[in-house]
PDB file of N, CA and C in Angstrom:
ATOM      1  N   UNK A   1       6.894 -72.041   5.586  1.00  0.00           N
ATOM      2  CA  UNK A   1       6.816 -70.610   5.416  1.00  0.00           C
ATOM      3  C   UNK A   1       5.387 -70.223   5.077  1.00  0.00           C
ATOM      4  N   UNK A   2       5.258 -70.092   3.787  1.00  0.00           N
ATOM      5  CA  UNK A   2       3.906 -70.023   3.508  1.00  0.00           C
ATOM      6  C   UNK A   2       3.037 -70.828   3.004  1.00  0.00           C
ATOM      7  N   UNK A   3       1.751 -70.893   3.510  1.00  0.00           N
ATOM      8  CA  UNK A   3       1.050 -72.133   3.121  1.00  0.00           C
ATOM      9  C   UNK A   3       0.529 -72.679   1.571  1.00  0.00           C
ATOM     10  N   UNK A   4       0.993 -74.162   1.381  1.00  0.00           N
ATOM     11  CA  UNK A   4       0.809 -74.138   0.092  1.00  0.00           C
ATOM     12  C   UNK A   4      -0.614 -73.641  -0.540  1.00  0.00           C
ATOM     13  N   UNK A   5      -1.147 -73.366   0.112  1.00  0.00           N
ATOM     14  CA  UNK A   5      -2.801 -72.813  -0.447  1.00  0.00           C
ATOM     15  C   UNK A   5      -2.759 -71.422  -0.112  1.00  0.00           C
ATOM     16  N   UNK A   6      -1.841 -70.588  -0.462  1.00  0.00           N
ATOM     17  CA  UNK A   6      -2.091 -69.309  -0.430  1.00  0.00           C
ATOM     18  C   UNK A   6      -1.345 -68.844  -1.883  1.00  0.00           C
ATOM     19  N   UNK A   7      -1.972 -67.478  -1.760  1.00  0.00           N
ATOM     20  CA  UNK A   7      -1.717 -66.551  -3.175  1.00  0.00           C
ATOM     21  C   UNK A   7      -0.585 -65.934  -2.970  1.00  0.00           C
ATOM     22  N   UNK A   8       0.370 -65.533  -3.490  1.00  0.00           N
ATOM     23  CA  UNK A   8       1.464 -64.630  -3.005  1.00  0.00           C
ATOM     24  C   UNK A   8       1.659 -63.709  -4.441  1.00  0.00           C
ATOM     25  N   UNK A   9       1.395 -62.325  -4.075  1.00  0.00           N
ATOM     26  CA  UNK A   9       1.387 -61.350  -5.272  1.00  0.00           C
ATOM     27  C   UNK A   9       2.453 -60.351  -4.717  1.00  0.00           C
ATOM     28  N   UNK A  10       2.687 -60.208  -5.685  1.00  0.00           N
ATOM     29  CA  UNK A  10       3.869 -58.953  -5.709  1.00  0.00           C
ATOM     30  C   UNK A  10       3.801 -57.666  -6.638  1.00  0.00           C
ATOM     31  N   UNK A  11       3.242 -56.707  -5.418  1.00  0.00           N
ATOM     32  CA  UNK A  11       2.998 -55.263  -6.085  1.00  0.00           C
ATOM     33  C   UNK A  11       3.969 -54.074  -7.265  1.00  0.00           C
ATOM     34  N   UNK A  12       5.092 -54.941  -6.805  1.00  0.00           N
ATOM     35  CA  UNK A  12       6.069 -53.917  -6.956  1.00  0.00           C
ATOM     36  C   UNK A  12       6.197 -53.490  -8.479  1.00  0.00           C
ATOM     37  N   UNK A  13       6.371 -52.192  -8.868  1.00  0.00           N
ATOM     38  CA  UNK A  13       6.237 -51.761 -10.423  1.00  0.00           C
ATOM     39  C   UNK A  13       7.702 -52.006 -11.228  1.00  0.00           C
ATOM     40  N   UNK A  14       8.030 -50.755 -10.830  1.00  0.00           N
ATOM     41  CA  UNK A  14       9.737 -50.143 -11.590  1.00  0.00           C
ATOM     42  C   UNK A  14      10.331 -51.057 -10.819  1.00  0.00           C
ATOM     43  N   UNK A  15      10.413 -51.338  -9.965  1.00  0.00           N
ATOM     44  CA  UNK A  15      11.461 -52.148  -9.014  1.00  0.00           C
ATOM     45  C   UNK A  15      11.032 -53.332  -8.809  1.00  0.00           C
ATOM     46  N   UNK A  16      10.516 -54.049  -9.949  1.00  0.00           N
ATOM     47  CA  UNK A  16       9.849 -55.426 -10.112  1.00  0.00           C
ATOM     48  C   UNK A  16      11.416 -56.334 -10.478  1.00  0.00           C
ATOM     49  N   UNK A  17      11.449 -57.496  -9.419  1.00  0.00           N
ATOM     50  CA  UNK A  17      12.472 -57.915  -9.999  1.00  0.00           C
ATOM     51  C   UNK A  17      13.870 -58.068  -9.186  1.00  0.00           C
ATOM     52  N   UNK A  18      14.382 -56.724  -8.294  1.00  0.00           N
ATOM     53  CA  UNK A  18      15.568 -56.163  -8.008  1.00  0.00           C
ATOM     54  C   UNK A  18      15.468 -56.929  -6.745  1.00  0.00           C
ATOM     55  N   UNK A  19      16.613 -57.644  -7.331  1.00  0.00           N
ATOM     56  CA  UNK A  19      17.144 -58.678  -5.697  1.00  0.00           C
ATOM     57  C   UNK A  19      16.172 -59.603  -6.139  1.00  0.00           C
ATOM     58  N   UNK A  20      15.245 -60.337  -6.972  1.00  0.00           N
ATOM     59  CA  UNK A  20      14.124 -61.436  -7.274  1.00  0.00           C
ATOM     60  C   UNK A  20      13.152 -61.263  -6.572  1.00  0.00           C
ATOM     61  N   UNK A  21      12.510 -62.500  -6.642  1.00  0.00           N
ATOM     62  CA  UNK A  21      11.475 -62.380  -6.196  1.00  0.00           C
ATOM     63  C   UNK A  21      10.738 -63.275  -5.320  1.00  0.00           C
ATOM     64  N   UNK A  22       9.364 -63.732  -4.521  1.00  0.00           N
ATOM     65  CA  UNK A  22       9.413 -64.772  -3.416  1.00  0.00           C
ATOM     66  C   UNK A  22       9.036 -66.070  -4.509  1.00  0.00           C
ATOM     67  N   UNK A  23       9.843 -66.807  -3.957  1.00  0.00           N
ATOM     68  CA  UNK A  23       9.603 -67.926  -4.824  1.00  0.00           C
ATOM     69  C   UNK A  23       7.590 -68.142  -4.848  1.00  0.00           C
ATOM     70  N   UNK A  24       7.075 -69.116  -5.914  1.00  0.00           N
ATOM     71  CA  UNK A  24       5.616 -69.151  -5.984  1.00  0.00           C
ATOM     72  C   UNK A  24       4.957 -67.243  -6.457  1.00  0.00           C
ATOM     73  N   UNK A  25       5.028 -66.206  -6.543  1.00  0.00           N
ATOM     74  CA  UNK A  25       4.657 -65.214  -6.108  1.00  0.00           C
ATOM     75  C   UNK A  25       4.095 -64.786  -7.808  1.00  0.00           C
ATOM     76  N   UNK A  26       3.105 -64.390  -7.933  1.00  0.00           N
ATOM     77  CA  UNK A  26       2.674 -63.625  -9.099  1.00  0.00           C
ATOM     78  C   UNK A  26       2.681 -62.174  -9.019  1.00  0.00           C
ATOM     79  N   UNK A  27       3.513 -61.471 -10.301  1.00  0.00           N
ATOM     80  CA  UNK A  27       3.280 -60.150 -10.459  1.00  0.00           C
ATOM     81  C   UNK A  27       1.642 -59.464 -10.806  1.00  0.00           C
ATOM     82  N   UNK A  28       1.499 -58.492 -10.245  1.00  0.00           N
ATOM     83  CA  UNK A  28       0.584 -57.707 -10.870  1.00  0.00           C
ATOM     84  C   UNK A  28       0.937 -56.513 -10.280  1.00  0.00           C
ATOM     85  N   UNK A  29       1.066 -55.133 -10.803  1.00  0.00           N
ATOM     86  CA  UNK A  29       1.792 -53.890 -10.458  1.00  0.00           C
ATOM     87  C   UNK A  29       0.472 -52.848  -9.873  1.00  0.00           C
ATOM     88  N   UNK A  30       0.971 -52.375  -8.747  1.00  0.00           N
ATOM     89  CA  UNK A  30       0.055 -51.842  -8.099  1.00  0.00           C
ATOM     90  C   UNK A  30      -0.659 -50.938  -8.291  1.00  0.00           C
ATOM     91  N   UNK A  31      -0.560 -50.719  -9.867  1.00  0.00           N
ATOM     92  CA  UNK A  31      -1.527 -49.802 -10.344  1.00  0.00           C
ATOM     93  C   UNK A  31      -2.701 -50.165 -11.687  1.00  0.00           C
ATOM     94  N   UNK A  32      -2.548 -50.954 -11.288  1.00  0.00           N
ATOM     95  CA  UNK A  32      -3.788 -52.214 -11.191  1.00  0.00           C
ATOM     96  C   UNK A  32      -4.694 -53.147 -10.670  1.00  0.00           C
ATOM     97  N   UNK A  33      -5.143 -52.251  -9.217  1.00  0.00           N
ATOM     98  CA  UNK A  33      -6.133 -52.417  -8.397  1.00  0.00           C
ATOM     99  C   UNK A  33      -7.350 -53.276  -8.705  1.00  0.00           C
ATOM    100  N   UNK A  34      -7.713 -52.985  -9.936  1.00  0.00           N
ATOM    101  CA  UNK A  34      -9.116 -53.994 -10.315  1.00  0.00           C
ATOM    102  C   UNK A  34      -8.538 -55.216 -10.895  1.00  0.00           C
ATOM    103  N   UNK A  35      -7.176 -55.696 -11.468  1.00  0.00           N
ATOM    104  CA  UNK A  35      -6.922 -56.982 -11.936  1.00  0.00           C
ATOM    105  C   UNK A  35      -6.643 -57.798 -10.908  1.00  0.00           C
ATOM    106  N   UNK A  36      -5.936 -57.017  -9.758  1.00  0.00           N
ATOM    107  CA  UNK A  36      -5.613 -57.727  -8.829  1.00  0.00           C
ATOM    108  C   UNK A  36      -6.906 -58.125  -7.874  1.00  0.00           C
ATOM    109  N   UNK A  37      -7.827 -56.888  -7.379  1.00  0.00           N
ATOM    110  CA  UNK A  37      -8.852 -57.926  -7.156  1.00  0.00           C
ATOM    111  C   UNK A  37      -9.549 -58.612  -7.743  1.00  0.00           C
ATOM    112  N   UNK A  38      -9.836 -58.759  -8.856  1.00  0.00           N
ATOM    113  CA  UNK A  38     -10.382 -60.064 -10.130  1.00  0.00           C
ATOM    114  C   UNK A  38      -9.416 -60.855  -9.622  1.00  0.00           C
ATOM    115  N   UNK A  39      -7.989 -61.230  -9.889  1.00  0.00           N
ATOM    116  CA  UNK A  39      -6.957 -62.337  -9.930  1.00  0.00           C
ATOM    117  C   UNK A  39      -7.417 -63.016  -8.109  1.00  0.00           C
ATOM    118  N   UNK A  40      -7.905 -62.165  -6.709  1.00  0.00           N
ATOM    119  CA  UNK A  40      -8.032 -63.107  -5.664  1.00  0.00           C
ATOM    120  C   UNK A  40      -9.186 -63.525  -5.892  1.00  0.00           C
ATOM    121  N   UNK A  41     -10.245 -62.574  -6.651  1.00  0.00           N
ATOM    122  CA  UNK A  41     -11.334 -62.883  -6.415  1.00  0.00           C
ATOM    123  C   UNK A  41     -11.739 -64.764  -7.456  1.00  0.00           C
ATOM    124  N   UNK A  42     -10.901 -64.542  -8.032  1.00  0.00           N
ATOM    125  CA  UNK A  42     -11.149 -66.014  -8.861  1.00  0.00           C
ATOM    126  C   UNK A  42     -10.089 -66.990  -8.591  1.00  0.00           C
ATOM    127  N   UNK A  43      -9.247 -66.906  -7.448  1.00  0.00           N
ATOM    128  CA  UNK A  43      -8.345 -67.940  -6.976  1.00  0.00           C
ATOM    129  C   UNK A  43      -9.050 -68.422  -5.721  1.00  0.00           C
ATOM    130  N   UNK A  44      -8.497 -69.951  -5.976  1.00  0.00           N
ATOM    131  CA  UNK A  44      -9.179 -70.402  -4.920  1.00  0.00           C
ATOM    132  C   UNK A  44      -8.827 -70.509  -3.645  1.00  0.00           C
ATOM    133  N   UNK A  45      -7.707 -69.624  -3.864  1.00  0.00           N
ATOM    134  CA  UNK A  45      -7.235 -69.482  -2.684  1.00  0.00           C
ATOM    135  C   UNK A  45      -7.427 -68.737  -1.423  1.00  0.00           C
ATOM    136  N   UNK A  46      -7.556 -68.981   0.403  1.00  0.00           N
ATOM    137  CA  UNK A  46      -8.517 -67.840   0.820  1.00  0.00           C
ATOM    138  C   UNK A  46      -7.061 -67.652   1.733  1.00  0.00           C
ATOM    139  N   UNK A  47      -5.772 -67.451   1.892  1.00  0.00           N
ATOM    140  CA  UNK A  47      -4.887 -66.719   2.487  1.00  0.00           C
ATOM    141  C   UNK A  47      -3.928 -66.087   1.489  1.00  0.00           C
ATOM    142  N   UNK A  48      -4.095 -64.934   1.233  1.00  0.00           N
ATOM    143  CA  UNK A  48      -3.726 -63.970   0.341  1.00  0.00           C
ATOM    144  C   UNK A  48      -2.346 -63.322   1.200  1.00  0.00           C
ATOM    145  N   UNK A  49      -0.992 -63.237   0.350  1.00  0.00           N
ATOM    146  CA  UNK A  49      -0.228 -62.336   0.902  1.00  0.00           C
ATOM    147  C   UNK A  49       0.400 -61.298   0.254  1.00  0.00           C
ATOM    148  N   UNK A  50       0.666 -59.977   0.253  1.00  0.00           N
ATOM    149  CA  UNK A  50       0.667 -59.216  -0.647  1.00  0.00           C
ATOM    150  C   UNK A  50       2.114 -58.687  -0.376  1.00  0.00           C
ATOM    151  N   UNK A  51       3.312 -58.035  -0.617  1.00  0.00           N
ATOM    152  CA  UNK A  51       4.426 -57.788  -0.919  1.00  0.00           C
ATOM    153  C   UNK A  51       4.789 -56.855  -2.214  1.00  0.00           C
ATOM    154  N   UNK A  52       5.085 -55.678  -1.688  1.00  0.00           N
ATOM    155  CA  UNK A  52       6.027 -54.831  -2.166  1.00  0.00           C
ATOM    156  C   UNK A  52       7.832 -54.367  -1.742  1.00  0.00           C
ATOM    157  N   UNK A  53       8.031 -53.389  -1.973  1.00  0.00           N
ATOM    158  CA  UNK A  53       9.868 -53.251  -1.990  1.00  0.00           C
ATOM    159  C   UNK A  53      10.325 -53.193  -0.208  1.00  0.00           C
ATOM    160  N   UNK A  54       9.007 -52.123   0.059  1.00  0.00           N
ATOM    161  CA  UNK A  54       9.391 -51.722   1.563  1.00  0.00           C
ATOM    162  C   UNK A  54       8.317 -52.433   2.931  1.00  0.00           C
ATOM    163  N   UNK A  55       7.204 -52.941   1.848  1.00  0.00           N
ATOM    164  CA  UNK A  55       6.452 -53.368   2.946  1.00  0.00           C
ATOM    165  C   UNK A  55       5.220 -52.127   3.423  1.00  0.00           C
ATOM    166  N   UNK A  56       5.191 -50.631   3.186  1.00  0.00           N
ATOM    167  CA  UNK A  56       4.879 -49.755   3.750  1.00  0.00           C
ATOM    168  C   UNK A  56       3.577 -48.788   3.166  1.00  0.00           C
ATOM    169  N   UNK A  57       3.863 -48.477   1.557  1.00  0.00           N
ATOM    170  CA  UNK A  57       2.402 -47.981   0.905  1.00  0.00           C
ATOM    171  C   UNK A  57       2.112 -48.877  -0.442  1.00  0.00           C
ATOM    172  N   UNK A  58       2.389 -49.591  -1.379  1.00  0.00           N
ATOM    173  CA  UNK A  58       1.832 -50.023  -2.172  1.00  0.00           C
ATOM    174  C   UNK A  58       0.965 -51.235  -1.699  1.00  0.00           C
ATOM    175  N   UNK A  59       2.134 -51.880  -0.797  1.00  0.00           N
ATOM    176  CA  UNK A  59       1.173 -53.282  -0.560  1.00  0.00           C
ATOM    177  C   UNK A  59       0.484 -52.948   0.513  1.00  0.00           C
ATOM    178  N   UNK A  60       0.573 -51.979   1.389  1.00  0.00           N
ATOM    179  CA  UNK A  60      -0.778 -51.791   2.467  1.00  0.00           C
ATOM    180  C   UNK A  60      -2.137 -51.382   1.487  1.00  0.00           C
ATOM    181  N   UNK A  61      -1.697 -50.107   0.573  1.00  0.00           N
ATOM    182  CA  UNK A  61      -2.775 -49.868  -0.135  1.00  0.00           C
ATOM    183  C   UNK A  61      -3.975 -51.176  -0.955  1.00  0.00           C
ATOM    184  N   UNK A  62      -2.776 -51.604  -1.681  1.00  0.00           N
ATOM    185  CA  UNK A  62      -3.395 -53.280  -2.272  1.00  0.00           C
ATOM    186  C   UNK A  62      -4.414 -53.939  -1.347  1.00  0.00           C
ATOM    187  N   UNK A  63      -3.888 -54.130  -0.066  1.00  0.00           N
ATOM    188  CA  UNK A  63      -4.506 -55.384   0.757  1.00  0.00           C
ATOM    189  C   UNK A  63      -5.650 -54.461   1.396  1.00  0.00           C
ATOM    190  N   UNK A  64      -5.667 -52.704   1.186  1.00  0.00           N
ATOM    191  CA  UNK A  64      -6.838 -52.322   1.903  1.00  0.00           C
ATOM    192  C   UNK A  64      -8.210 -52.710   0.895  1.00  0.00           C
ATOM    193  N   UNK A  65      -7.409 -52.380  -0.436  1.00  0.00           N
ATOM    194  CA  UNK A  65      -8.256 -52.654  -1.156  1.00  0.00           C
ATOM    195  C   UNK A  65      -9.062 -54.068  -1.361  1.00  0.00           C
ATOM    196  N   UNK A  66      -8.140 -55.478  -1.296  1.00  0.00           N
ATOM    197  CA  UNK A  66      -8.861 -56.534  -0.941  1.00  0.00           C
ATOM    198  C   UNK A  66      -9.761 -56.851  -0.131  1.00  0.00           C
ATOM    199  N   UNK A  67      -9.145 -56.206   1.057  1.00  0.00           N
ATOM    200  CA  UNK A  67     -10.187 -56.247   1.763  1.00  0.00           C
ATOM    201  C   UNK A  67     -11.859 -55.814   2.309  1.00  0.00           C
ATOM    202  N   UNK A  68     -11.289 -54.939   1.237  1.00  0.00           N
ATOM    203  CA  UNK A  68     -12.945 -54.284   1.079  1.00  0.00           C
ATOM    204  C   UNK A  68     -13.778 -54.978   0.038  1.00  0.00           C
ATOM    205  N   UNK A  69     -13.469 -55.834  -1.043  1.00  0.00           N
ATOM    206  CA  UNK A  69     -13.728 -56.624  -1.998  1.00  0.00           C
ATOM    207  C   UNK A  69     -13.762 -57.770  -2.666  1.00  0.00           C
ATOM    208  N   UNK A  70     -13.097 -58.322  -1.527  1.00  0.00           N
ATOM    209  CA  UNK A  70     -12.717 -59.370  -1.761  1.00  0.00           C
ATOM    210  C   UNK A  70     -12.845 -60.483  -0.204  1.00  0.00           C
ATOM    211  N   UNK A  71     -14.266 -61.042  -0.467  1.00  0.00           N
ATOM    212  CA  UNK A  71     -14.919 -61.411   0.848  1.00  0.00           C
ATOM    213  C   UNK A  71     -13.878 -62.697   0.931  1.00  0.00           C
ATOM    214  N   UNK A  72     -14.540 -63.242   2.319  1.00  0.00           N
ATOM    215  CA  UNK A  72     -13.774 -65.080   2.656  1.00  0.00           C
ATOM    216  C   UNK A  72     -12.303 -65.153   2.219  1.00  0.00           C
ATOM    217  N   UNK A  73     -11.973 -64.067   2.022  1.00  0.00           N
ATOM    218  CA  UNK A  73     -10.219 -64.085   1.874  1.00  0.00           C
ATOM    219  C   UNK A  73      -9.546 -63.792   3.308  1.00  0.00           C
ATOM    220  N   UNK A  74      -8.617 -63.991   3.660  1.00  0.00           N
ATOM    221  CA  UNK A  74      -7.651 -63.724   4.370  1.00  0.00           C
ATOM    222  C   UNK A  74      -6.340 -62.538   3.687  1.00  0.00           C
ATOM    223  N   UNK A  75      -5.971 -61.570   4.084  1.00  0.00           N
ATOM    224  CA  UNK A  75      -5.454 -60.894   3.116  1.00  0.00           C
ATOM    225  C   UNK A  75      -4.394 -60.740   4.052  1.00  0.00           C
ATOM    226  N   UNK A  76      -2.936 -60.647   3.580  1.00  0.00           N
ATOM    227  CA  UNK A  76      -1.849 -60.200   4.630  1.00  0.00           C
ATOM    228  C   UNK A  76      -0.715 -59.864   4.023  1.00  0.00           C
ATOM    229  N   UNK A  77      -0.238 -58.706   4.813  1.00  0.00           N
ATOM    230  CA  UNK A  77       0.950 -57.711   4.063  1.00  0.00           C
ATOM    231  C   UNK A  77       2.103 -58.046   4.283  1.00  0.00           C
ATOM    232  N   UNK A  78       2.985 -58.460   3.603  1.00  0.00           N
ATOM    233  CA  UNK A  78       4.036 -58.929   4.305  1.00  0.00           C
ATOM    234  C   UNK A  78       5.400 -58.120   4.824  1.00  0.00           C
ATOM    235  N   UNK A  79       5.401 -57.853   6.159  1.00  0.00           N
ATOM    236  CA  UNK A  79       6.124 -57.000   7.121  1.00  0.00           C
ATOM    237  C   UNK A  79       7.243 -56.663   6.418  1.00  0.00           C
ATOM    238  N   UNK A  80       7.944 -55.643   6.511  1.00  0.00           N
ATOM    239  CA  UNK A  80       9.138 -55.384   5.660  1.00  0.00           C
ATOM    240  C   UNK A  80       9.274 -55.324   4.231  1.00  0.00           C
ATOM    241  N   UNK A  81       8.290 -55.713   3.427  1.00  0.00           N
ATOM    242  CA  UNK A  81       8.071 -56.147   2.092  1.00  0.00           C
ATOM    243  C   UNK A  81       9.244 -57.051   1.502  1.00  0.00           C
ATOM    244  N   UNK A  82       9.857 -57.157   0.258  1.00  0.00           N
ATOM    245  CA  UNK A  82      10.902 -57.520  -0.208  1.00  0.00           C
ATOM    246  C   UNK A  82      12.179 -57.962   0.532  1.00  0.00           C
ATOM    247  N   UNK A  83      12.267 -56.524   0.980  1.00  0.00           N
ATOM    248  CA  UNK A  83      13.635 -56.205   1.493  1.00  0.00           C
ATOM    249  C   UNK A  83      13.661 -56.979   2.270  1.00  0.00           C
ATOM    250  N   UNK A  84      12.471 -57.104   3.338  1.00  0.00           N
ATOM    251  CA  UNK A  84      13.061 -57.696   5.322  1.00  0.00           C
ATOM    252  C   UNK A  84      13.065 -59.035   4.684  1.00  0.00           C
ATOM    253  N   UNK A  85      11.927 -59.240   3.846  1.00  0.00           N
ATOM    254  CA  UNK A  85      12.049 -60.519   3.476  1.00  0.00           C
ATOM    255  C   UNK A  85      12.974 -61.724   2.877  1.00  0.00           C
ATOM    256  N   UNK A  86      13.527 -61.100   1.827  1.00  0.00           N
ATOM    257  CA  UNK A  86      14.626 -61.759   1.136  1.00  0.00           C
ATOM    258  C   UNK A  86      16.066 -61.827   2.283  1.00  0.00           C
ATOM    259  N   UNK A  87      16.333 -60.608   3.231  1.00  0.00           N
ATOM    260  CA  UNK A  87      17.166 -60.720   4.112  1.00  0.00           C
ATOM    261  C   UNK A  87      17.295 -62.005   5.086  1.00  0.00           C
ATOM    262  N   UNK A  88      15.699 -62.311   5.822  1.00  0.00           N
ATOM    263  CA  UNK A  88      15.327 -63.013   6.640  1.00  0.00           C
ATOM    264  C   UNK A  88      15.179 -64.753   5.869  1.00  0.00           C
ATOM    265  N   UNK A  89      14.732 -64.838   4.609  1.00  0.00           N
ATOM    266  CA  UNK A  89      14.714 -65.995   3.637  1.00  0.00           C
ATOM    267  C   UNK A  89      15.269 -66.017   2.641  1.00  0.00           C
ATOM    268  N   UNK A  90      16.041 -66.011   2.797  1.00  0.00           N
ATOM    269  CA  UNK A  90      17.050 -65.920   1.430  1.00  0.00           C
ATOM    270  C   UNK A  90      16.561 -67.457   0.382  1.00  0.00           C
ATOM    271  N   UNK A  91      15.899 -68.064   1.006  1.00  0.00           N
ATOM    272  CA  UNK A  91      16.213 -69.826   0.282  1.00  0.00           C
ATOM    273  C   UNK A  91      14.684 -69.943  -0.636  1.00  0.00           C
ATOM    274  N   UNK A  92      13.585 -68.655  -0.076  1.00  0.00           N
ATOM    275  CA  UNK A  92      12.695 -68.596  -1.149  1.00  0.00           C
ATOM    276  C   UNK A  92      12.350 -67.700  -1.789  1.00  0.00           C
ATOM    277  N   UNK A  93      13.688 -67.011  -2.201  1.00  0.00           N
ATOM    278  CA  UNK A  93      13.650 -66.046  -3.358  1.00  0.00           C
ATOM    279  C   UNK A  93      14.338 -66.724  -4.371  1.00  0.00           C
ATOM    280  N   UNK A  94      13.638 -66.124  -5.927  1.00  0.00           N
ATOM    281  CA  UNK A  94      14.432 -66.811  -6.903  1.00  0.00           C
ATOM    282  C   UNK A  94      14.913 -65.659  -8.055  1.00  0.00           C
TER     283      UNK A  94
END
C-alpha cells in the first residue's frame, strides 16, 4: 500500500477518529499549517501523504501548502480521503 518510507498525516479536526484511522498515520489538525510543515520538514521522509474525512478541502489545502515549503518532498492527497479509503482498505485502518 504505502511505502514504508513515507509520512502519512491526518488532517482531520472534530472528526478526528470517526471510523479510525490509517494504520502508521500521525494526527496534526488542519489548522495548524506551520506544525505540520515543521513535522515534513524534519522527517526524513520524502513521500508525504496527506488525508482528511472527504479527501476534498482540508487535505488539498494542507498539501498546497507543503508544497510550497516544503522542498525534495513528494506530497500526495489521498483520493477520497478517509471515507474512500477505509471503504477500499479496510485491513489498514485501526
Amino acid at each position: 500500500m504505502f511505502s514504508p518510507s513515507a509520512l502519512i498525516i491526518d488532517v482531520r479536526d472534530h472528526d478526528y477518529g470517526l471510523g479510525g484511522c490509517i494504520q502508521n498515520a500521525i494526527h496534526i489538525p488542519h489548522f495548524f499549517p506551520q506544525k505540520i510543515v515543521n513535522r515534513v520538514n524534519n522527517s526524513p521522509f520524502i513521500f508525504i501523504y496527506v488525508y482528511c474525512q472527504c479527501g476534498l478541502n482540508r487535505s488539498v489545502k494542507i498539501a498546497n501548502i507543503l508544497r510550497e515549503n516544503c522542498f525534495g518532498k513528494e506530497i500526495f492527497v489521498i483520493e477520497g480521503g478517509f471515507i474512500q479509503f477505509s471503504d477500499e482498505f479496510r485491513q489498514f485502518i485501526v
